[in-house]
N, C-alpha and C. Protein backbone atom coordinates (compact mmCIF):
# COMPACT_ATOMS: atom_id res chain seq x y z
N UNK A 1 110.92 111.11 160.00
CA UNK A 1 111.65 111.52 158.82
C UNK A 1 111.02 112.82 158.32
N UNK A 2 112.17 113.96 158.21
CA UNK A 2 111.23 115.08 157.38
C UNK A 2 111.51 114.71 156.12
N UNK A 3 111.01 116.15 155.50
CA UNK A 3 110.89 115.84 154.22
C UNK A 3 112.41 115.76 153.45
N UNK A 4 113.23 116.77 153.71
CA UNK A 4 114.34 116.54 153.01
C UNK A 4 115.16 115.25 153.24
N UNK A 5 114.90 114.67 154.46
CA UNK A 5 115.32 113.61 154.02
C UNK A 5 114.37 112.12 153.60
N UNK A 6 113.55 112.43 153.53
CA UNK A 6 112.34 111.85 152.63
C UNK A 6 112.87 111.75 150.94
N UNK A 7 112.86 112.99 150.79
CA UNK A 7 113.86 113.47 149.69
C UNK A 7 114.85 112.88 148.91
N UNK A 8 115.90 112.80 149.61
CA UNK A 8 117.08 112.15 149.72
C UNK A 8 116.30 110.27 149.14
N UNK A 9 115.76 109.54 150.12
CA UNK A 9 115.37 108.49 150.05
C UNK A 9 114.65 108.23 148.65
N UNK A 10 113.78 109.51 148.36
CA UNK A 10 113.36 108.89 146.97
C UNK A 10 114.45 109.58 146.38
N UNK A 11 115.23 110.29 146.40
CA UNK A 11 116.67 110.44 144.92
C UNK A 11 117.34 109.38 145.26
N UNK A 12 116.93 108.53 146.10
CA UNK A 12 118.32 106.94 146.02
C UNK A 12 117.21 105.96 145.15
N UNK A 13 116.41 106.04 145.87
CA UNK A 13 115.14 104.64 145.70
C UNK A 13 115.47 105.19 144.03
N UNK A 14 114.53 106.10 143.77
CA UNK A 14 114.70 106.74 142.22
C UNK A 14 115.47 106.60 141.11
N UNK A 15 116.42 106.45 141.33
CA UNK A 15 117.97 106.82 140.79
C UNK A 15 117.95 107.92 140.29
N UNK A 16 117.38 108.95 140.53
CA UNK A 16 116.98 110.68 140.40
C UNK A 16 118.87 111.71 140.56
N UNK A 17 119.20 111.99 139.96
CA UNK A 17 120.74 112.59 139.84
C UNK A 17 120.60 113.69 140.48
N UNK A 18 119.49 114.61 140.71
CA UNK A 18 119.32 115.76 142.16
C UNK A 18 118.28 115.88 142.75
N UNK A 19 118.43 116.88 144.02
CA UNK A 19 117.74 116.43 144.80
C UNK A 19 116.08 116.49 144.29
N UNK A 20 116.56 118.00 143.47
CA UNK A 20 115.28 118.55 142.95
C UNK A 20 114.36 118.17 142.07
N UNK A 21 115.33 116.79 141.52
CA UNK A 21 114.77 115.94 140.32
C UNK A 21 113.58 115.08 141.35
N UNK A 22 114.15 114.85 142.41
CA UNK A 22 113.62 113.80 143.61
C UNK A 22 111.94 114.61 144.44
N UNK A 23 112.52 116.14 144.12
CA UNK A 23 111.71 116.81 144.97
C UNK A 23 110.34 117.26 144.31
N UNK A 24 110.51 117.12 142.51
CA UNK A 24 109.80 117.03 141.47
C UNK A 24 108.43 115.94 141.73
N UNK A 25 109.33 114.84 141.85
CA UNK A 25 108.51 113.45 141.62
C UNK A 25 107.60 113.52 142.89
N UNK A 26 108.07 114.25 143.74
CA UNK A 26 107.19 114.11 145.12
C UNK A 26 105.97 115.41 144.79
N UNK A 27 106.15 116.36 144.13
CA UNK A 27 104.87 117.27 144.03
C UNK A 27 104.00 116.87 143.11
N UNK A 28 104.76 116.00 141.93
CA UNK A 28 104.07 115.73 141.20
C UNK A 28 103.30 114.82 141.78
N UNK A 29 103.33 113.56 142.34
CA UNK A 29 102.75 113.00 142.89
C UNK A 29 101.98 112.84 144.11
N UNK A 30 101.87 114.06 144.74
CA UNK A 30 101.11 114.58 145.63
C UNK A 30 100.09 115.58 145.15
N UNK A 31 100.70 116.23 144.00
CA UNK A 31 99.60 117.18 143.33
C UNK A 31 98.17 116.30 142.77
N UNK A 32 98.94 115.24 142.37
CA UNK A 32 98.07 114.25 141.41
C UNK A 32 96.67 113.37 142.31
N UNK A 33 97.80 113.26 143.59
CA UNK A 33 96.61 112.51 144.55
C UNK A 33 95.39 113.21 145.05
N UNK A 34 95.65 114.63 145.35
CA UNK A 34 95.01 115.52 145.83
C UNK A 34 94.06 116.18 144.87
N UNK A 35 94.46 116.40 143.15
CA UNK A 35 93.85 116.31 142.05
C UNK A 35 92.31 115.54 141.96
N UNK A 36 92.87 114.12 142.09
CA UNK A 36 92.10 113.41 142.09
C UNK A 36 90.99 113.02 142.89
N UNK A 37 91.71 113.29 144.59
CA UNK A 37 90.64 113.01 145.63
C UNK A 37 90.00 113.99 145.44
N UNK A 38 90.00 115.94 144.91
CA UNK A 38 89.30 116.66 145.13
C UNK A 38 88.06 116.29 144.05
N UNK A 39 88.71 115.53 142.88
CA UNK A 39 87.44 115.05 141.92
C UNK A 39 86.82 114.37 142.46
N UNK A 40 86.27 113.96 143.66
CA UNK A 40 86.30 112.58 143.89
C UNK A 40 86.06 111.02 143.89
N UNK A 41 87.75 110.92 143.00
CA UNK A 41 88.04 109.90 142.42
C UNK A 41 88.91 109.13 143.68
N UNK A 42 89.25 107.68 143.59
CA UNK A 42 89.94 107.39 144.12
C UNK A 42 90.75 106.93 143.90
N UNK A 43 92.53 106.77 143.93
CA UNK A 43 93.45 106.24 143.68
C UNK A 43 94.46 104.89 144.20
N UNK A 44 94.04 103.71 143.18
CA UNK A 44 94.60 102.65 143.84
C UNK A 44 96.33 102.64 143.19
N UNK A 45 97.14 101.97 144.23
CA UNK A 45 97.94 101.54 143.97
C UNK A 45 98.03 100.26 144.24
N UNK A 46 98.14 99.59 143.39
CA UNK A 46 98.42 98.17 143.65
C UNK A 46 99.18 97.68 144.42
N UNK A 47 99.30 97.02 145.75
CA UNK A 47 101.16 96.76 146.42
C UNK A 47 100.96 97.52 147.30
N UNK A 48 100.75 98.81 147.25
CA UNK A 48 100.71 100.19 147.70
C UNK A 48 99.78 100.13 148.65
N UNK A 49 98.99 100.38 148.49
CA UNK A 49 97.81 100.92 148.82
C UNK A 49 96.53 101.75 148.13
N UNK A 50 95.47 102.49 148.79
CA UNK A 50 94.43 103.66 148.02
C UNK A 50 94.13 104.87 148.67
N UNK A 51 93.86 105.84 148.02
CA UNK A 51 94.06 106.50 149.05
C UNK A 51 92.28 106.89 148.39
N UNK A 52 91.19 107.62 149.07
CA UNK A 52 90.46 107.64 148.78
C UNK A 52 89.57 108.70 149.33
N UNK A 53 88.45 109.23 149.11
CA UNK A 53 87.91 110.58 149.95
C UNK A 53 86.67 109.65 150.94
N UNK A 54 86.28 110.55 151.96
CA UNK A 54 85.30 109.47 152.81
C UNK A 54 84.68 110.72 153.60
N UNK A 55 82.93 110.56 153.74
CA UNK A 55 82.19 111.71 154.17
C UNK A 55 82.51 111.18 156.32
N UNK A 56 83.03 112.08 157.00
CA UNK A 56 82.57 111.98 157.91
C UNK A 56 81.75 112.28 158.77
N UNK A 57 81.13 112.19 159.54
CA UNK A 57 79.58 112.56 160.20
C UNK A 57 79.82 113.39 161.18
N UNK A 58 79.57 114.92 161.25
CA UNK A 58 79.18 115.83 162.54
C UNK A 58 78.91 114.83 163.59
N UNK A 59 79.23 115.60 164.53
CA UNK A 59 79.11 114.86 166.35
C UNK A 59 78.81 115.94 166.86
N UNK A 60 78.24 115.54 168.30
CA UNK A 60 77.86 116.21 169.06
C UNK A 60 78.95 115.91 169.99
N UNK A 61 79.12 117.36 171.57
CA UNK A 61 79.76 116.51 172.50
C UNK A 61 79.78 117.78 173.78
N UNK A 62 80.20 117.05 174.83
CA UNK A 62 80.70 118.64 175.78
C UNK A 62 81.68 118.31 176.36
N UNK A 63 81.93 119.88 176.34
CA UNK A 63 83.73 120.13 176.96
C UNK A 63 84.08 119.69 177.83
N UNK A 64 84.67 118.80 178.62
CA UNK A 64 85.77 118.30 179.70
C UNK A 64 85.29 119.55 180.63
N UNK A 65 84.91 119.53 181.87
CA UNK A 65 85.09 120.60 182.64
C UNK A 65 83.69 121.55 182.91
N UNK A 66 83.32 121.67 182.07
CA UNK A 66 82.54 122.74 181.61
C UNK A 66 80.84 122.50 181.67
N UNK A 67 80.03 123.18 181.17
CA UNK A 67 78.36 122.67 180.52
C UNK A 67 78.81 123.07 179.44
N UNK A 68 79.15 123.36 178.83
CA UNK A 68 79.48 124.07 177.30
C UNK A 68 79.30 122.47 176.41
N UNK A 69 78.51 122.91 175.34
CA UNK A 69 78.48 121.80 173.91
C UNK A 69 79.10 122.22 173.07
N UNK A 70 79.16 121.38 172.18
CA UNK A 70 79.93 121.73 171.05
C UNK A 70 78.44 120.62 169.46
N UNK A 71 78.70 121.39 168.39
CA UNK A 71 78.51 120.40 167.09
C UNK A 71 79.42 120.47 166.40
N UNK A 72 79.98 119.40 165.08
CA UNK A 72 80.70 119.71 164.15
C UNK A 72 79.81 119.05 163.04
N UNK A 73 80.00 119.69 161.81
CA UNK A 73 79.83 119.49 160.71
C UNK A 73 80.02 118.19 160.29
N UNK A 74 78.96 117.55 158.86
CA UNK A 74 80.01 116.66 158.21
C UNK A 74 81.16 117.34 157.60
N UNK A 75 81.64 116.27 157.07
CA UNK A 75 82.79 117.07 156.30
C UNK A 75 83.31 115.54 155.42
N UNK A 76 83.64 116.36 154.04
CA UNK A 76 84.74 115.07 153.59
C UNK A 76 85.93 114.90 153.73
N UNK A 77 86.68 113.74 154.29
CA UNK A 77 88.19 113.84 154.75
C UNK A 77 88.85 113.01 154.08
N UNK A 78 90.07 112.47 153.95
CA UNK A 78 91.22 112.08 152.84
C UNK A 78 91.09 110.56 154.04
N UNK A 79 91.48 109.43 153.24
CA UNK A 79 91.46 108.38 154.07
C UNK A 79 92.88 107.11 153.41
N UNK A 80 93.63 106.55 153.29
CA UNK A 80 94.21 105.90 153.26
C UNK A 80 94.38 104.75 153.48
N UNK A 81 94.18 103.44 152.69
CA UNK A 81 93.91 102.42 153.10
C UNK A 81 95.25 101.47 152.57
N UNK A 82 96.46 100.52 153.45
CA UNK A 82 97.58 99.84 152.91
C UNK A 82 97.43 98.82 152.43
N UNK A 83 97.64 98.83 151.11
CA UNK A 83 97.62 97.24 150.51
C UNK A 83 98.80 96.34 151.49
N UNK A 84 98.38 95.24 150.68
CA UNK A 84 98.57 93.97 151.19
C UNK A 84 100.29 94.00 151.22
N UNK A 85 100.76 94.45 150.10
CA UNK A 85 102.33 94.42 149.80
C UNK A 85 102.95 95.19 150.83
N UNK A 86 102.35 96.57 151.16
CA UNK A 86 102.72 97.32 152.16
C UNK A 86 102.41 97.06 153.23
N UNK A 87 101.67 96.66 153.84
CA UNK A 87 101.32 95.63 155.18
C UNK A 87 102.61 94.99 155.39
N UNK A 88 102.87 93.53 154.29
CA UNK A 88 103.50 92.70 154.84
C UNK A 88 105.16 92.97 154.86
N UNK A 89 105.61 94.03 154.15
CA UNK A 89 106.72 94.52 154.41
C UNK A 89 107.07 95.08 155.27
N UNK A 90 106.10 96.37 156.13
CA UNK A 90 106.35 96.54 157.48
C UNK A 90 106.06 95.99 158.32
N UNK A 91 105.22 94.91 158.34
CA UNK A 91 105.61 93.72 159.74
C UNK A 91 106.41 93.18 159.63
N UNK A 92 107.31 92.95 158.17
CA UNK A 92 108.27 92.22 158.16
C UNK A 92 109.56 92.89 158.54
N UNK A 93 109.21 94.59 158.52
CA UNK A 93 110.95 95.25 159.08
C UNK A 93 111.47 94.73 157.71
N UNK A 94 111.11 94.88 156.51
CA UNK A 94 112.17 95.08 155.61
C UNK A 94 112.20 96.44 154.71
């Protein structure tokens, strides 16, 4: 699904009267998550899910082919975890 019709789905789910009303609720609520994880705070939704920030650990490794190594950095990355409500609705296909 792209986004416009992502879109579309929340101006139905919504009852949002255009698209742009629909396209609103989606920045706003993406601005907000990203707001928050950059504080880092984490955001539960109940039903939903959380979405939350998480440090990952530099690795070492070498290239396929090659002698060449590589390192990477830690770094903090965005992580997503599905509540229970959202679980059991998509195994359920509803």
């Amino acid at each position: 699904m792209n986004k416009a019709q992502f879109v579309e789905l929340v101006q139905k789910n919504g009852n949002y009267k255009t698209k742009v009303e629909a396209d609103n609720a989606i920045k706003a609520f993406t601005e907000a998550v990203t707001e928050a994880l950059v504080a880092k705070e984490d955001v539960s939704l109940v039903g939903f899910g959380s979405f939350g920030a998480a440090l990952q650990k530099g690795k070492s490794g070498k290239v396929p082919g090659t002698d060449k190594t590589y390192t990477t950095q830690d770094k903090v990355v965005p992580k997503f975890k599905a509540g229970k409500g959202l679980k059991d609705r998509v195994s359920e296909g509803k």
